[in-house]
Protein backbone atom coordinates (compact mmCIF):
# COMPACT_ATOMS: atom_id res chain seq x y z
CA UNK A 1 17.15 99.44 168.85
CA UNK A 2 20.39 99.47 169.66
CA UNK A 3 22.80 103.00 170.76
CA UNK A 4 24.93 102.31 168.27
CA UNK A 5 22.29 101.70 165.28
CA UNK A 6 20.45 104.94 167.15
CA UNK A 7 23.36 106.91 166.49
CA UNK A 8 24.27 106.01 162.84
CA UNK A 9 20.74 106.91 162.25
CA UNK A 10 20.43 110.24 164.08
CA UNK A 11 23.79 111.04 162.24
CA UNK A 12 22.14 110.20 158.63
CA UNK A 13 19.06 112.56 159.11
CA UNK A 14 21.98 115.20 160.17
CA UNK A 15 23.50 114.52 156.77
CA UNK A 16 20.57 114.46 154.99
CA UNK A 17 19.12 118.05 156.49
CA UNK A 18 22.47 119.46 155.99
CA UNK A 19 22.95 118.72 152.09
CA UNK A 20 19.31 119.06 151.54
CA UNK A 21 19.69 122.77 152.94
CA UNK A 22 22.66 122.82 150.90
CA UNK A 23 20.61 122.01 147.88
CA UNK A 24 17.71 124.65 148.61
CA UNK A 25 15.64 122.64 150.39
CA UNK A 26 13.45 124.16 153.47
CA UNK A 27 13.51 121.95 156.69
CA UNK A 28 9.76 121.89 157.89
CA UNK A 29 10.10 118.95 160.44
CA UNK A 30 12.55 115.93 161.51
CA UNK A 31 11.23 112.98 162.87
CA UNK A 32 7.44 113.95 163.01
CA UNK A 33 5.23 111.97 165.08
CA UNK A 34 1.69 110.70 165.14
CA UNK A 35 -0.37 107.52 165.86
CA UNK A 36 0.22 106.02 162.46
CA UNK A 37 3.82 106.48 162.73
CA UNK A 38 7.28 108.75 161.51
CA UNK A 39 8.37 110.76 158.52
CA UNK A 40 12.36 111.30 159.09
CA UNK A 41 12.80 114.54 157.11
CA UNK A 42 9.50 116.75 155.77
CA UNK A 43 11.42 119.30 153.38
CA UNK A 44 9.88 121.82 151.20
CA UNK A 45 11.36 122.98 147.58
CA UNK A 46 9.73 124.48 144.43
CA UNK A 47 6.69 125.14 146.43
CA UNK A 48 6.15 121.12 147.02
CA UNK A 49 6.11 119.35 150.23
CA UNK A 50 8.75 116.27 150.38
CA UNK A 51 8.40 113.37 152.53
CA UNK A 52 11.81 111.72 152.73
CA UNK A 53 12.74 108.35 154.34
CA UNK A 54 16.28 108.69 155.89
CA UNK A 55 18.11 105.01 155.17
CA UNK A 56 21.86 104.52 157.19
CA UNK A 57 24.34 102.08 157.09
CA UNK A 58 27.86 101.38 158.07
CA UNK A 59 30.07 99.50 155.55
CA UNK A 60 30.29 96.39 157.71
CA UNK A 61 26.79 95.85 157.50
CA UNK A 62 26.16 95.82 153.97
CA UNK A 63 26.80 92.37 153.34
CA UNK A 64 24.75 91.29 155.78
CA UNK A 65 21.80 93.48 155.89
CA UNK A 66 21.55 95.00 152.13
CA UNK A 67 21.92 98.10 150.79
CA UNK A 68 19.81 101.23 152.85
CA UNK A 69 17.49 101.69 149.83
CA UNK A 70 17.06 98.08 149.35
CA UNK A 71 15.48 98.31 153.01
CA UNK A 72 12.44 100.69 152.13
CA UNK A 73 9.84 98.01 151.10
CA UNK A 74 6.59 98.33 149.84
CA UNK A 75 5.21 97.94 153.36
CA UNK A 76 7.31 100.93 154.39
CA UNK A 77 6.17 103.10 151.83
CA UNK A 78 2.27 102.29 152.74
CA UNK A 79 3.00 103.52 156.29
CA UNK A 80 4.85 106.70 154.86
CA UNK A 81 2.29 107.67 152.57
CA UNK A 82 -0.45 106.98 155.46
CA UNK A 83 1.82 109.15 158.49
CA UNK A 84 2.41 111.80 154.77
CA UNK A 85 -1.56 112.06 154.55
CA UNK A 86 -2.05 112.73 158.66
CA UNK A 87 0.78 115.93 158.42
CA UNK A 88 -0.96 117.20 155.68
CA UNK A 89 -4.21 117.22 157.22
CA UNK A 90 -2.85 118.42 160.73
CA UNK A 91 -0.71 121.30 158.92
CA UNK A 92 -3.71 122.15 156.34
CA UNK A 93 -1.63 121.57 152.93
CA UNK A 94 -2.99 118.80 151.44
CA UNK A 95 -3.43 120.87 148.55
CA UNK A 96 -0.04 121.19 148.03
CA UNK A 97 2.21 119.05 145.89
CA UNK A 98 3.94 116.13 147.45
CA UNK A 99 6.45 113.73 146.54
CA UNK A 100 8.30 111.33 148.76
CA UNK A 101 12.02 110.84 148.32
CA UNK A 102 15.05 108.23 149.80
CA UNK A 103 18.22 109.14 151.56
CA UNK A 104 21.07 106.14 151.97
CA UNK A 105 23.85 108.00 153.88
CA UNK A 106 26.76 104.79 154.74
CA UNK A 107 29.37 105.27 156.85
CA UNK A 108 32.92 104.03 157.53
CA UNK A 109 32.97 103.58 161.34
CA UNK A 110 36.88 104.40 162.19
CA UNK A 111 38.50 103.62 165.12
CA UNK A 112 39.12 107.56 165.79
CA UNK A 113 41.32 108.10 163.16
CA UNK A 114 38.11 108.92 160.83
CA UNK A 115 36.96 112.76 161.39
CA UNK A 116 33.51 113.51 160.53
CA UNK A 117 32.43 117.15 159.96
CA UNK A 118 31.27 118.07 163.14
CA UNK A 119 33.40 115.53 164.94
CA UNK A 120 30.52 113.12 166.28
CA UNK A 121 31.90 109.68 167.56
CA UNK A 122 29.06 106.79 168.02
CA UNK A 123 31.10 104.26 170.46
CA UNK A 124 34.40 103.51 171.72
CA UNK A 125 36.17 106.27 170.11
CA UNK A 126 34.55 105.59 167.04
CA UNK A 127 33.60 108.29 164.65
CA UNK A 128 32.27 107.97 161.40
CA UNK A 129 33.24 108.91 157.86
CA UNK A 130 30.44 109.62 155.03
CA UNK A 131 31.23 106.42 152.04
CA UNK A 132 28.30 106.89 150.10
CA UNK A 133 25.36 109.40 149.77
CA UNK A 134 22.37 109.07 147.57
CA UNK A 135 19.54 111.08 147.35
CA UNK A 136 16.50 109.22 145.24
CA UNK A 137 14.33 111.98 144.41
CA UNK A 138 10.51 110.38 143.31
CA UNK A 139 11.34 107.48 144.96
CA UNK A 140 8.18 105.96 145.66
C-alpha cells in the first residue's frame, strides 16, 4: 500500500471517529487486530456495539476505482463479521447488540491551498479537503 493511499485512509478513520463522537458515539477501538483480520472503527451507541468499515477516496480516483461504498463487497463483509465475532469473544460481549455500519469519507487533494481541520497534508504540500461524507448505518 502506498504512503499516499496510507494517509487518505488514516485521515478517513480520523473523520469518521471525530463525527461519530460528534454524533454520541463511544470510541471503543480503531484499527483492532487479530489473526482473522481488522475492524477500522468499533463504536458503541444506545447500548449496541458497532462494527464500522472506514471507505476513503480522493476525487481523482473515483472514476477509476468506484465509489468507497461500492468497494465493501460481499467478501469484505464475511471477513468483518468473522474479525466482529473474535472481539466479541476476546472482550466478553457477545451478548450485546451489534450492527455493522459504512463510512465513505472523499477528499479533494489541493495543492496547499485546501485547509483541512487540523491542517494534515498527505504529499507534496498537499492537504486534503472533506467532498463527501456518508455514514450507512445497517449497512451490511
Amino acid at each position: 500500500m502506498s504512503d499516499r493511499r496510507k494517509k487518505t485512509g488514516q485521515l478517513g478513520e480520523r473523520e469518521a471517529c471525530r463525527r461519530l463522537i460528534e454524533e454520541g458515539y463511544m470510541i471503543r477501538d480503531v484499527n483492532w487486530r487479530c489473526r482473522s483480520g481488522e475492524i477500522d472503527v468499533v463504536a458503541e451507541v444506545d447500548n449496541r456495539i458497532v462494527f464500522i468499515e472506514v471507505r476513503s477516496r480522493s476525487i481523482s480516483s473515483l472514476g477509476r476505482f468506484g465509489t468507497a461504498a461500492e468497494s465493501v463487497d460481499y467478501r469484505k463483509m464475511q471477513k468483518i463479521r468473522n474479525v466482529a465475532a473474535v472481539y466479541l469473544r476476546q472482550k466478553g460481549l457477545q451478548e450485546r447488540a451489534v450492527r455493522f455500519d459504512v463510512i465513505t469519507v472523499a477528499f479533494h487533494l489541493g495543492s496547499g491551498d485546501f485547509g483541512s481541520r487540523d491542517g494534515e497534508v498527505i504529499e507534496g504540500g498537499a492537504s486534503p479537503l472533506i467532498k463527501d461524507y456518508r455514514h450507512y448505518t445497517g449497512a451490511f
